[in-house]
N, C-alpha and C. Protein backbone atom coordinates (compact mmCIF):
# COMPACT_ATOMS: atom_id res chain seq x y z
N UNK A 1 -22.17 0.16 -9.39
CA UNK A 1 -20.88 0.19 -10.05
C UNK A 1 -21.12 0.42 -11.54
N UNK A 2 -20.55 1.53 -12.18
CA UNK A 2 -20.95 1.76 -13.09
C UNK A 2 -19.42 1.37 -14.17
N UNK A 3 -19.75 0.37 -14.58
CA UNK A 3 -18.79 -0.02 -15.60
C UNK A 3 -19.17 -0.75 -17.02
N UNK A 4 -17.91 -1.08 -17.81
CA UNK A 4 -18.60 -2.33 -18.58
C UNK A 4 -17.94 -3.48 -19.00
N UNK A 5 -17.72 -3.90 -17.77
CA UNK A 5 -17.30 -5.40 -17.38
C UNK A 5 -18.11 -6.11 -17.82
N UNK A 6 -17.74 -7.03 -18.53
CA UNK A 6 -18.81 -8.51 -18.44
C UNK A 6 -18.22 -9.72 -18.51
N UNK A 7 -17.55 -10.12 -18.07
CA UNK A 7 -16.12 -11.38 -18.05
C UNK A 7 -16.08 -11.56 -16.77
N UNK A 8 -15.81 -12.35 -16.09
CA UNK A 8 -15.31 -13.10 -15.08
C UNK A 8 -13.64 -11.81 -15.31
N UNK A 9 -13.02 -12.28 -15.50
CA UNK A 9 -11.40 -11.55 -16.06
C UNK A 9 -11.79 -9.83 -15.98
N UNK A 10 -13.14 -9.56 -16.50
CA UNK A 10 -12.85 -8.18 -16.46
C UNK A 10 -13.56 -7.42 -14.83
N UNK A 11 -14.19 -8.52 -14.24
CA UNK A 11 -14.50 -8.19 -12.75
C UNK A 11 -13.03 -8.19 -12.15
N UNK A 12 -11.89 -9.06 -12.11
CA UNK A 12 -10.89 -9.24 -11.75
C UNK A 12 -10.20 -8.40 -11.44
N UNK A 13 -9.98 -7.27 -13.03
CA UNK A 13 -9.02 -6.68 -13.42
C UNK A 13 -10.03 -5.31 -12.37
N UNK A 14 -11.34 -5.37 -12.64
CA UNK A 14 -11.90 -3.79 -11.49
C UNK A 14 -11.44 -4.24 -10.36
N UNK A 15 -11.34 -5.11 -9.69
CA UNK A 15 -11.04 -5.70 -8.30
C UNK A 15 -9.79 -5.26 -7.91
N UNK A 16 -8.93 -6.09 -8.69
CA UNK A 16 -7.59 -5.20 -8.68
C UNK A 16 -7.13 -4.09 -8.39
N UNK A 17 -8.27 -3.32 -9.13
CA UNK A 17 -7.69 -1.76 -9.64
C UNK A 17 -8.45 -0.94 -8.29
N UNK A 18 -9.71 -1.80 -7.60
CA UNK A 18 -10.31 -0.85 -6.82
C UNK A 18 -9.23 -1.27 -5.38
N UNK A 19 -9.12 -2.25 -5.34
CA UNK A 19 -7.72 -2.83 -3.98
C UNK A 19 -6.53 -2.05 -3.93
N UNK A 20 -6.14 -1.48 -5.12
CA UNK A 20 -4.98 -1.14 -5.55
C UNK A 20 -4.84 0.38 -4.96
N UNK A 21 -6.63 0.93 -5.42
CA UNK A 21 -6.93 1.88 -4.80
C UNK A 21 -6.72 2.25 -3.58
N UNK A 22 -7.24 1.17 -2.55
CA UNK A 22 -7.29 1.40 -1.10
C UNK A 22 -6.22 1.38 -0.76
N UNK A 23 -4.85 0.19 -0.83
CA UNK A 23 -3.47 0.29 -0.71
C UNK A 23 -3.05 1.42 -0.87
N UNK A 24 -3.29 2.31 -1.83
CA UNK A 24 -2.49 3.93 -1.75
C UNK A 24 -3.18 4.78 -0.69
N UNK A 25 -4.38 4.75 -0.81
CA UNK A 25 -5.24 5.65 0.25
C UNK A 25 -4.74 5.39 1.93
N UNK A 26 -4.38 3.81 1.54
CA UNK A 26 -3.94 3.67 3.24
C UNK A 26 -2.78 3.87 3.81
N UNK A 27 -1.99 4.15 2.60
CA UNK A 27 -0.07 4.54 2.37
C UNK A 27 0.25 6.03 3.00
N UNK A 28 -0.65 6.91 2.87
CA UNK A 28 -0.49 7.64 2.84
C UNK A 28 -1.50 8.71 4.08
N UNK A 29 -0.86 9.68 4.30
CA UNK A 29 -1.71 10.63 5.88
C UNK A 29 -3.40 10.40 5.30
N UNK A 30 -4.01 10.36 6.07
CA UNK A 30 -5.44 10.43 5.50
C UNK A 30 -6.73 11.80 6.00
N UNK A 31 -7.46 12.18 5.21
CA UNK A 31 -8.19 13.03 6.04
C UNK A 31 -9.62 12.41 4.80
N UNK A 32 -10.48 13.19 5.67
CA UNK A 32 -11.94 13.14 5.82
C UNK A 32 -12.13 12.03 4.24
N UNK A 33 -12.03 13.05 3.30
CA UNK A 33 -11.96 12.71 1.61
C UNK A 33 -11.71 11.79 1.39
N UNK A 34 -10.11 11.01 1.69
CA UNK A 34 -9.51 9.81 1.53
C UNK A 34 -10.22 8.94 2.32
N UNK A 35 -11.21 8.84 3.09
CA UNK A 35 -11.54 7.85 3.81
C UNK A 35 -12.97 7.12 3.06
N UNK A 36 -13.80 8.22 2.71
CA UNK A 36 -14.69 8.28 2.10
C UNK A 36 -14.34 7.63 0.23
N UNK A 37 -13.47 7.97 -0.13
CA UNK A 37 -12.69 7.37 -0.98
C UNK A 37 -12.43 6.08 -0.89
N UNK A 38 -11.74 5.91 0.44
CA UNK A 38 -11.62 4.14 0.65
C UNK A 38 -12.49 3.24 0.63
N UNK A 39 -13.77 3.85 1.75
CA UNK A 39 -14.72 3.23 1.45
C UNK A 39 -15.59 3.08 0.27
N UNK A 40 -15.33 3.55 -0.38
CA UNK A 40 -16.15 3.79 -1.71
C UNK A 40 -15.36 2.44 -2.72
N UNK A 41 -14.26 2.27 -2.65
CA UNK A 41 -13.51 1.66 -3.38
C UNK A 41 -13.44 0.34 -2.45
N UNK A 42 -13.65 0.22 -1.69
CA UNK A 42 -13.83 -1.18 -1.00
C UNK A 42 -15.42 -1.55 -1.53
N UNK A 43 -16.29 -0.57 -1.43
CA UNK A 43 -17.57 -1.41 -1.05
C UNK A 43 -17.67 -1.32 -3.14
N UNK A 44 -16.88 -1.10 -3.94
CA UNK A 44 -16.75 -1.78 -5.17
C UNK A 44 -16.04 -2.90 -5.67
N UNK A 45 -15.01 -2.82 -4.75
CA UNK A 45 -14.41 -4.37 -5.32
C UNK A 45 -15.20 -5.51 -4.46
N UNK A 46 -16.35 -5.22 -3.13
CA UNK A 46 -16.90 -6.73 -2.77
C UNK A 46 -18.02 -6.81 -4.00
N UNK A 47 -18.52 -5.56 -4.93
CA UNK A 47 -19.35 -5.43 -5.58
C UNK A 47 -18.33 -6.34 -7.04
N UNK A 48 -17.26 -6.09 -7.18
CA UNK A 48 -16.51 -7.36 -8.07
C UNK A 48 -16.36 -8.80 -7.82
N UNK A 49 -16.68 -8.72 -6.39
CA UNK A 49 -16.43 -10.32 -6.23
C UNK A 49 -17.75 -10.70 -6.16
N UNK A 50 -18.55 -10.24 -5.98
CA UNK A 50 -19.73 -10.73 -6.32
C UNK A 50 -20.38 -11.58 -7.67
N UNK A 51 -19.91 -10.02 -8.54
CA UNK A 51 -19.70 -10.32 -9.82
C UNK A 51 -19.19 -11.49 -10.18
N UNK A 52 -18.21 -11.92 -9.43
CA UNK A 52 -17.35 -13.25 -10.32
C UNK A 52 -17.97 -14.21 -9.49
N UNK A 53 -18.23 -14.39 -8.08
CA UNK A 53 -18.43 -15.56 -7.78
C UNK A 53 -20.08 -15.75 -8.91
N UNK A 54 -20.83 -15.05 -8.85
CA UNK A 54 -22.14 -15.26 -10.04
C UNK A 54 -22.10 -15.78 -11.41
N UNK A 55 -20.78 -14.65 -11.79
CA UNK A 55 -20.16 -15.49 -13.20
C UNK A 55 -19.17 -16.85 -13.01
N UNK A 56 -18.87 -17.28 -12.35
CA UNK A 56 -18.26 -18.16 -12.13
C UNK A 56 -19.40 -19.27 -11.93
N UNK A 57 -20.57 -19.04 -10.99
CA UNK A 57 -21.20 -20.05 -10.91
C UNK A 57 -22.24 -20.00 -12.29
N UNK A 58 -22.58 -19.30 -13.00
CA UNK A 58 -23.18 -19.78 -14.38
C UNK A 58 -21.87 -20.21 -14.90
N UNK A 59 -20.94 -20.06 -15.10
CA UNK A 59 -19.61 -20.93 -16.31
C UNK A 59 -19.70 -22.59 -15.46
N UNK A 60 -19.98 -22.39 -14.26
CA UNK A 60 -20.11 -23.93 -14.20
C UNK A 60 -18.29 -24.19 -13.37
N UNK A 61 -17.76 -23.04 -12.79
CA UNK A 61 -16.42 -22.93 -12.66
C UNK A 61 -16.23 -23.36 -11.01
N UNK A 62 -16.26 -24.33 -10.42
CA UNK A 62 -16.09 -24.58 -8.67
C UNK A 62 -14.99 -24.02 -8.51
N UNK A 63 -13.59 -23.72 -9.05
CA UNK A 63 -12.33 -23.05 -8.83
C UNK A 63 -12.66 -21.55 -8.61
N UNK A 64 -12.51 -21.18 -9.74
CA UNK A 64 -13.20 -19.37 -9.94
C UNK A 64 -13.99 -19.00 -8.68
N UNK A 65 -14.76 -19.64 -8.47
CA UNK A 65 -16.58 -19.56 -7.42
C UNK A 65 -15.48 -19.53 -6.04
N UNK A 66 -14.46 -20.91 -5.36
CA UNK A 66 -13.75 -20.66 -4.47
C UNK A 66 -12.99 -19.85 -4.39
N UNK A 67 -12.19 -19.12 -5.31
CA UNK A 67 -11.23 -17.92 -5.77
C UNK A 67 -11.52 -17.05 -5.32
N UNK A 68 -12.89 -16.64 -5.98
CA UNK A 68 -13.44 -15.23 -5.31
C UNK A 68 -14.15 -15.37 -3.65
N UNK A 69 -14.53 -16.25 -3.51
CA UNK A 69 -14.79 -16.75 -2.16
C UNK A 69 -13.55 -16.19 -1.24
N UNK A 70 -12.45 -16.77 -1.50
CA UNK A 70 -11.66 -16.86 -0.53
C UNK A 70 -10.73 -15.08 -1.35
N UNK A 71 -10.97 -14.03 -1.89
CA UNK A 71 -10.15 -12.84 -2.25
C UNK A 71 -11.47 -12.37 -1.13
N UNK A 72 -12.82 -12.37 -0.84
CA UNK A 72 -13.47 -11.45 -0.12
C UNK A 72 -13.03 -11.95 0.94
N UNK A 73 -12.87 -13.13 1.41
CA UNK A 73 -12.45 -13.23 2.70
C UNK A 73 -11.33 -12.79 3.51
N UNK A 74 -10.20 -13.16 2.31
CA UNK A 74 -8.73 -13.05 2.35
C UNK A 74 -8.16 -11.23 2.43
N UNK A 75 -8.98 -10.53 0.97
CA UNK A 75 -8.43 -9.06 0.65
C UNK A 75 -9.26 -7.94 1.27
N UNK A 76 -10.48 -8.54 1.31
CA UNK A 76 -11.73 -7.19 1.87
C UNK A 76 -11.79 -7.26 3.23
């Protein structure tokens, strides 16, 4: 994932934006491209929650750490 996140908040906001992604891709007729697309944008936002549950567990955060716990379980 090539970004430059470094916040707990700014993994969030890619998470968001890559979910947000897949929701349209899945709205809509799909062929070959869009799928490859989806997956691409899924297997980046578990690459955000990763991110946060890690930053969350150096901040010392048990909320945050369950948060993202339960968005991979819950959204991916």
């Amino acid at each position: 994932m090539a970004s430059s996140a470094e916040t707990y908040s700014d993994f969030e906001r890619l998470y968001d934006a890559h979910l947000s992604k897949v929701r349209s891709l899945l709205a809509k007729p799909a062929d070959s491209s869009d799928l490859t697309s989806c997956e691409e944008a899924l297997k980046s936002a578990k690459q955000c929650v990763s991110a946060m549950q890690g930053l969350a567990a150096i901040e010392g955060d048990p909320f945050k750490a369950e948060e993202a716990k339960r968005r991979l379980e819950r959204e991916v």
